[in-house]
Protein backbone atom coordinates (compact mmCIF):
# COMPACT_ATOMS: atom_id res chain seq x y z
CA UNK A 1 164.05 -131.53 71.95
CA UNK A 2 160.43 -130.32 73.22
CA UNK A 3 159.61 -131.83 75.94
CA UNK A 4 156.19 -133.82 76.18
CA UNK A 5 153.59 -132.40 78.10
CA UNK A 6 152.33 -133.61 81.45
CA UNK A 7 148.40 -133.16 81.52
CA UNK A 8 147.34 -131.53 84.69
CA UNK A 9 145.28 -133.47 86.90
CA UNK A 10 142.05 -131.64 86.95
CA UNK A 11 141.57 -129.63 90.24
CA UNK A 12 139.43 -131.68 92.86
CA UNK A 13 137.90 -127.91 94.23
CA UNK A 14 135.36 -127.63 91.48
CA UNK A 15 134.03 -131.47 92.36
CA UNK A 16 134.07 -130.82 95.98
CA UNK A 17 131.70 -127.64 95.27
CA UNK A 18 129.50 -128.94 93.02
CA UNK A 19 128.91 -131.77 95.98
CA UNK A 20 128.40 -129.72 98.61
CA UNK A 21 126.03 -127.47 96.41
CA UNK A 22 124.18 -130.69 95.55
CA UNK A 23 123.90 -131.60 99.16
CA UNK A 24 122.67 -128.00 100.20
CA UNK A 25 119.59 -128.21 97.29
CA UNK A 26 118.92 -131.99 98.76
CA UNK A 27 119.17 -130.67 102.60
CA UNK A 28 115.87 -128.81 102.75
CA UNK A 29 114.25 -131.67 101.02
CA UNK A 30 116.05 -134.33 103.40
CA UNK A 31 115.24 -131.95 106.26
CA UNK A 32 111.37 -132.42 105.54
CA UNK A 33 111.15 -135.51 104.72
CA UNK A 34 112.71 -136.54 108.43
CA UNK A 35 110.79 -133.68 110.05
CA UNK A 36 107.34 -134.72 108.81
CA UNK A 37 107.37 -138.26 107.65
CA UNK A 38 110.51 -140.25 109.39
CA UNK A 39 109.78 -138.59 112.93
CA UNK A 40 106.14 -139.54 113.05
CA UNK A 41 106.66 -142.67 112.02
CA UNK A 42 109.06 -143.51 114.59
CA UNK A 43 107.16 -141.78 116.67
CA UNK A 44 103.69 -143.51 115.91
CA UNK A 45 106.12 -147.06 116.12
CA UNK A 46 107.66 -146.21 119.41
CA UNK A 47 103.86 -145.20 120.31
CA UNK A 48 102.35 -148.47 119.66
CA UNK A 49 105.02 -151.07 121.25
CA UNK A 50 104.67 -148.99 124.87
CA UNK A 51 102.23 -148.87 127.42
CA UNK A 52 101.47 -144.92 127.09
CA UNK A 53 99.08 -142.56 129.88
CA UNK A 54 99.06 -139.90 129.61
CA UNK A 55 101.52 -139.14 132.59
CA UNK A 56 103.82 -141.43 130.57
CA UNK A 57 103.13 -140.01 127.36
CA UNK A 58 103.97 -135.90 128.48
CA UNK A 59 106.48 -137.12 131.09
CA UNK A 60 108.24 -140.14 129.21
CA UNK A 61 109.41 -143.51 130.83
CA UNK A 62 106.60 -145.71 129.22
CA UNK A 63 106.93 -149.59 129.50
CA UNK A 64 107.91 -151.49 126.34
CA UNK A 65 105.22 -154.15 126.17
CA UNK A 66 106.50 -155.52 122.66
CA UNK A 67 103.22 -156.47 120.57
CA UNK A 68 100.84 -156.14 123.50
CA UNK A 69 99.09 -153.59 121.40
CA UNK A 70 98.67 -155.15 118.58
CA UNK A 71 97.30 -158.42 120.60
CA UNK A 72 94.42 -155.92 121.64
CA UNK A 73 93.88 -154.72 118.62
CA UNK A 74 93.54 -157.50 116.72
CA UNK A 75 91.29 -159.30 119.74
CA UNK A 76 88.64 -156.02 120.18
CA UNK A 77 85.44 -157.25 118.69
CA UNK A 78 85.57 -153.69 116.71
CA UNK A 79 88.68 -154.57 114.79
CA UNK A 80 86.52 -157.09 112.75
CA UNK A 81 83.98 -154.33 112.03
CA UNK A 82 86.34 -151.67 111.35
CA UNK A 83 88.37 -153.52 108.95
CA UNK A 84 85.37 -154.45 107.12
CA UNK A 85 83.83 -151.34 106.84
CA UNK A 86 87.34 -149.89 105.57
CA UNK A 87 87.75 -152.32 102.75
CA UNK A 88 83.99 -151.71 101.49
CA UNK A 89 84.31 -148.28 101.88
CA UNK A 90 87.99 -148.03 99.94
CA UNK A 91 86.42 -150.43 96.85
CA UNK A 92 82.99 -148.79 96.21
CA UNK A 93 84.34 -145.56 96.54
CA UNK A 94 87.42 -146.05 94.18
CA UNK A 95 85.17 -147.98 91.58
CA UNK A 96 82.45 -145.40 91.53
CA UNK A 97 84.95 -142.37 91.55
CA UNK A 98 86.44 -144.10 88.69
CA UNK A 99 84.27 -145.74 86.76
CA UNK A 100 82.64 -141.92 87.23
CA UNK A 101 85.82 -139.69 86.26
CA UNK A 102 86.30 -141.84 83.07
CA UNK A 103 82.87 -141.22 81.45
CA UNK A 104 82.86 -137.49 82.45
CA UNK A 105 86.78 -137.09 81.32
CA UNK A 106 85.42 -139.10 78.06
CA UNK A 107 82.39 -136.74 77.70
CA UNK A 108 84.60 -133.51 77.76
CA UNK A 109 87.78 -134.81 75.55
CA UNK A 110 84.37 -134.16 72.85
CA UNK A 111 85.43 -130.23 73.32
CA UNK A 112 81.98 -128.99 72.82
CA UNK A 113 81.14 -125.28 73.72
CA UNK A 114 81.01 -124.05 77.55
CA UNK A 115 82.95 -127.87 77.91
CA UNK A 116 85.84 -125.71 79.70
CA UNK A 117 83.44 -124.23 81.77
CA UNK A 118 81.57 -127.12 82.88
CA UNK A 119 84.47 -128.90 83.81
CA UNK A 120 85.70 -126.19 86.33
CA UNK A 121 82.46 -126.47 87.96
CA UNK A 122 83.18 -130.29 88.14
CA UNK A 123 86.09 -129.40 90.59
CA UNK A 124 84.18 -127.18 92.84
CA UNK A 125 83.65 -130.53 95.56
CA UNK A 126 87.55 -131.05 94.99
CA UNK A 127 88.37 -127.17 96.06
CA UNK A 128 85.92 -127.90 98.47
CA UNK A 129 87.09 -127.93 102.54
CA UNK A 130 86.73 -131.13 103.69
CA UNK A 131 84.46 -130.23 106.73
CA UNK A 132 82.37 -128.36 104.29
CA UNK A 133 81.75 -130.66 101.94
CA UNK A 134 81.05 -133.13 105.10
CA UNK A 135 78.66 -131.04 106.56
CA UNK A 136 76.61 -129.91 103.67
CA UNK A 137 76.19 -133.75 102.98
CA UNK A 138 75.12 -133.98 106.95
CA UNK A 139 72.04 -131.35 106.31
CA UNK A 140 71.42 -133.02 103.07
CA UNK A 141 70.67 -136.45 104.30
CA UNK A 142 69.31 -134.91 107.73
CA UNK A 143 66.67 -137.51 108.61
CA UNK A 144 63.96 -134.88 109.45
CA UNK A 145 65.03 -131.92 107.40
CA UNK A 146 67.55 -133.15 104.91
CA UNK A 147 66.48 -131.93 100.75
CA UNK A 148 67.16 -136.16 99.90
CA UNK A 149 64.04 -136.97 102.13
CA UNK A 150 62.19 -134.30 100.84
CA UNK A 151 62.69 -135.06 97.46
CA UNK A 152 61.83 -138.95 98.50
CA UNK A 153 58.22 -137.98 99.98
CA UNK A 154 57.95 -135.89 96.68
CA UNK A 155 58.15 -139.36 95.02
CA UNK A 156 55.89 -141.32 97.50
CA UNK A 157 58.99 -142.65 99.60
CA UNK A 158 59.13 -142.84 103.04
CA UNK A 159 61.61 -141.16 104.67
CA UNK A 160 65.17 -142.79 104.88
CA UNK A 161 67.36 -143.01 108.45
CA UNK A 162 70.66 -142.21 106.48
CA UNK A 163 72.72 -141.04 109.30
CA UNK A 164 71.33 -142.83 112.28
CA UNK A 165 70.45 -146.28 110.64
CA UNK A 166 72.90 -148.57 110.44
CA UNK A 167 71.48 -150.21 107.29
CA UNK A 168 72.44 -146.88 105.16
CA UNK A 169 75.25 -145.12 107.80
CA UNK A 170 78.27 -146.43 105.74
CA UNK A 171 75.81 -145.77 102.45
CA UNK A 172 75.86 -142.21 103.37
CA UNK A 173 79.64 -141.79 103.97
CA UNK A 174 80.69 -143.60 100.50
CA UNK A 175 78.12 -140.98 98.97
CA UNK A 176 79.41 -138.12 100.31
CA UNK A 177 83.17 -139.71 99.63
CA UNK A 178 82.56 -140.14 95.84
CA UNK A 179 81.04 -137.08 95.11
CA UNK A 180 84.31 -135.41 96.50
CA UNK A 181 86.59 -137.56 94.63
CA UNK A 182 85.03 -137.16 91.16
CA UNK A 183 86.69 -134.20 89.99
CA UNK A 184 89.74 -135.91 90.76
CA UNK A 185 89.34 -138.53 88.71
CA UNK A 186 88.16 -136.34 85.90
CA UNK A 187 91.05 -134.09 86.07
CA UNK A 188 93.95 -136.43 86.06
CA UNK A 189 92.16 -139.19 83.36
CA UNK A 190 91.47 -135.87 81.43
CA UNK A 191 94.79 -135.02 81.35
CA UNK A 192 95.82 -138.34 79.92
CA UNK A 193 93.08 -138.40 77.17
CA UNK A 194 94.84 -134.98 75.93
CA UNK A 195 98.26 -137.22 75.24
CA UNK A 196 96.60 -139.87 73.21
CA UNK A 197 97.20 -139.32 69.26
CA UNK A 198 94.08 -138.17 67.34
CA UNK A 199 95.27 -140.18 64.52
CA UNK A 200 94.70 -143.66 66.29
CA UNK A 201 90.81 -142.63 66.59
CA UNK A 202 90.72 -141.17 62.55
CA UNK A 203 92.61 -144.29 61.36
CA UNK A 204 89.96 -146.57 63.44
CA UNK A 205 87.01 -144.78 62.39
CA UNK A 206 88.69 -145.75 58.73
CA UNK A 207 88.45 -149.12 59.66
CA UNK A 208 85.22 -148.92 60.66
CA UNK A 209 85.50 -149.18 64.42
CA UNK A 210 82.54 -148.22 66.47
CA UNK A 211 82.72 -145.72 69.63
CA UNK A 212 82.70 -148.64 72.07
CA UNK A 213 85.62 -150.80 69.58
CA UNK A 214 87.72 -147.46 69.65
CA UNK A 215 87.24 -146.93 73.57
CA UNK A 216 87.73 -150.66 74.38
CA UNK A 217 91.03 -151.13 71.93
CA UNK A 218 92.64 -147.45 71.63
CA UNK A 219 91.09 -145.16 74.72
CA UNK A 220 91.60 -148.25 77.47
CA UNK A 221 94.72 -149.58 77.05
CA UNK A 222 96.32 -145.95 76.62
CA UNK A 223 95.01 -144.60 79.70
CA UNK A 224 96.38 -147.88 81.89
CA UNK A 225 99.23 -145.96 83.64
CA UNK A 226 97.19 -142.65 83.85
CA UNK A 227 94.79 -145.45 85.36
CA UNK A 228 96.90 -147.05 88.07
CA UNK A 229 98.49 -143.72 89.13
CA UNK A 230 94.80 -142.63 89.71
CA UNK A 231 93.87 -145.96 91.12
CA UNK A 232 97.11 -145.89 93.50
CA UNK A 233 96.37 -142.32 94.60
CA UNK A 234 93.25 -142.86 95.39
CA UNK A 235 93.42 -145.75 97.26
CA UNK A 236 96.25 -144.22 99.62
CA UNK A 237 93.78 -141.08 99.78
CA UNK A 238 90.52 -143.31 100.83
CA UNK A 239 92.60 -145.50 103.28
CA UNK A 240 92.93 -142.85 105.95
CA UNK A 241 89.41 -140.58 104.92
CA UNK A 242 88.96 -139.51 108.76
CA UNK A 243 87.16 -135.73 108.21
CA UNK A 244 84.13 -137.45 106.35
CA UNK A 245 83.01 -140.12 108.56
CA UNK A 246 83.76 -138.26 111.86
CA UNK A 247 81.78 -135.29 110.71
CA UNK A 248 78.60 -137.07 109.20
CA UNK A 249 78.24 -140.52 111.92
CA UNK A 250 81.14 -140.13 114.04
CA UNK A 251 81.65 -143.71 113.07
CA UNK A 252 77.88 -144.80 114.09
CA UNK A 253 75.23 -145.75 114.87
CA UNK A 254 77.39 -147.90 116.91
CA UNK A 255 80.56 -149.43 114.95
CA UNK A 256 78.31 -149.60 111.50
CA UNK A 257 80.55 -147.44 110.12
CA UNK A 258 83.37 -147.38 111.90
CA UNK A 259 86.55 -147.66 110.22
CA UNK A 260 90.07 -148.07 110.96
CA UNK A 261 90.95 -144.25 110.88
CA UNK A 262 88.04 -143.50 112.80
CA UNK A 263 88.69 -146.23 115.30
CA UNK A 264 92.34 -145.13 115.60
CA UNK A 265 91.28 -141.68 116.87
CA UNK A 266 88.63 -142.63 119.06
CA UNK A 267 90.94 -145.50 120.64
CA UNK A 268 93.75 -141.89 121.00
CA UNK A 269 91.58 -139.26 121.54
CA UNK A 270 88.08 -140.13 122.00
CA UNK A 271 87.52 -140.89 125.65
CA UNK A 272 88.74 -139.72 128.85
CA UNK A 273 91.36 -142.50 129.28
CA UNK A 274 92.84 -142.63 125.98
CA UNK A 275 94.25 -145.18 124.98
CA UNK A 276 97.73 -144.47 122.90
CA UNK A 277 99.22 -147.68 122.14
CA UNK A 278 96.33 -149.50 120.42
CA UNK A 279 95.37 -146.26 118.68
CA UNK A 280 99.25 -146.08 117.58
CA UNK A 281 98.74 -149.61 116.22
CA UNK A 282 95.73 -148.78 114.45
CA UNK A 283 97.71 -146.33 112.56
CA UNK A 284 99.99 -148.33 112.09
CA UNK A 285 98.23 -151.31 110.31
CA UNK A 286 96.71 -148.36 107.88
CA UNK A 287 100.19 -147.18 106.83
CA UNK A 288 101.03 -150.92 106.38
CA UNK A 289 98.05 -152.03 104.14
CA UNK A 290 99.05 -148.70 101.87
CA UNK A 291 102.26 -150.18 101.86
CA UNK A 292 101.48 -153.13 100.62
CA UNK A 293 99.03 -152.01 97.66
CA UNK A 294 101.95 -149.54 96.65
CA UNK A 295 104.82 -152.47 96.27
CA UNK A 296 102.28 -153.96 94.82
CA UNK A 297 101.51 -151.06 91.88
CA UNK A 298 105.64 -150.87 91.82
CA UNK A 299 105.71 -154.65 90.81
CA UNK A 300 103.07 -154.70 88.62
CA UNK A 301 104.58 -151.14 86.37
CA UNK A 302 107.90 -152.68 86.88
CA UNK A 303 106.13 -156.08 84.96
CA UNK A 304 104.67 -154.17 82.08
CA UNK A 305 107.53 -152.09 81.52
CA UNK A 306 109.15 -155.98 80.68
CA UNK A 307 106.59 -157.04 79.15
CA UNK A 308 106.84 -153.72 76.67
């Protein structure tokens, strides 16, 4: 009689090399990820729970003063301001870049001739450098010799403090912020117009849906994770805006538009004592209200995906 066959346990050699190649792809990955985002943060942690000099800070040996920092912080009669100015300077600017980037992505879904080149010339402030786009917006709203002004007394209207009032100083910086994040708006809720069916829109027109029913029940609702992701972007983008604001007030007239990025670096860097610790926890609280808004987005994608 034959004998039955034995299978062969298959060879643990091919598993063990596709392992190790998967860990060699992930290493460079894993090795930048710890280089550039786990170190600093550790860093900017360890940073803001020590009493830093700057003897301390090149030499080492800092105190640990546990949440000493933070009690500063959150008792300096600029944290108030700063925080403020932050917050209105996130939600107009997000609003305005949106509410923006969805009627000029709406206008050129209409493919109309030269649309494609149009909407390249959209993107020029997004190709821009920030500290050009900063400083052309400086000599534009120039008090004495800025083209707004001129264009004001053109109209009979006197000439506007932008920079150096603080009535418009923040007004000037959200300006200059939306015009830069337009294009992209535009390009991403663009993109996401492309993927909607063109059959929804022929089959509402059928019904006899106007342009607003047909944005409002077909255009809207399809664009709502485009939308967040945008939305979510954005606001982790606008959070820590430094370039702008330094550039155009350096955060003045005073603290009128000061915000928390701008107040982090000038607590850090910006006098001849710096002050590393409270600067650290500046940081610190910025990374943690981004944190917040992006569980937040998680949770709510995580509840619609249910709810589909």
């Amino acid at each position: 009689m034959r004998r039955p066959t034995v299978p062969v346990p298959p060879s643990r050699r091919p598993r063990c090399r596709e392992r190790w190649a998967a860990w060699g792809f992930l290493a460079p990955v894993l090795a930048y990820l710890v280089l550039f985002y786990a170190y600093p943060l550790y860093r900017n942690l360890d940073l803001s729970l020590r009493d830093y000099t700057v003897r301390s800070f090149v030499q080492g040996g800092a105190r640990f003063s546990g949440l000493q920092n933070y009690r500063t912080v959150f008792a300096d009669p600029t944290f108030v301001p700063a925080l403020t100015h932050t917050l209105v300077f996130t939600a107009l600017s997000l609003i305005i870049q949106y509410a923006a980037g969805l009627a000029l992505a709406v206008f050129f879904n209409q493919h109309f001739r030269l649309s494609a080149t149009l909407r390249a010339l959209f993107l020029v402030p997004w190709l821009l450098p920030l500290i050009v786009s900063a400083s052309t917006w400086a000599w534009l709203l120039n008090s004495d010799s800025g083209v707004v002004n001129a264009v004001l007394r053109w109209f009979g209207v006197g000439p506007v403090d932008w920079l150096t009032s603080p009535q418009w100083s923040l007004v000037s910086v959200v300006i200059a912020n939306i015009w830069i994040g337009i294009p992209f708006n535009l390009v991403v809720l663009y993109s996401g117009l492309q993927a909607i069916p063109t059959s929804l829109y022929e089959a509402a027109s059928v019904d006899g849906a106007s342009a607003w029913q047909r944005f409002w029940r077909i255009t809207f609702p399809l664009l709502r994770p485009v939308s967040a992701i945008t939305l979510l972007l954005g606001l982790i983008y606008t959070l820590k805006v430094f370039d702008i604001v330094w550039i155009m007030t350096r955060g003045g007239p005073g603290t009128s538009s000061t915000t928390l990025a701008t107040w982090s670096y000038r607590l850090g860097f910006g006098s001849l004592l710096p002050r590393f610790g409270p600067g650290a926890a500046v940081g610190n609280l910025l990374v943690l209200i981004a944190l917040v808004f992006g569980l937040a987005y998680i949770h709510l994608q995580r509840r619609q995906r249910e709810e589909a």
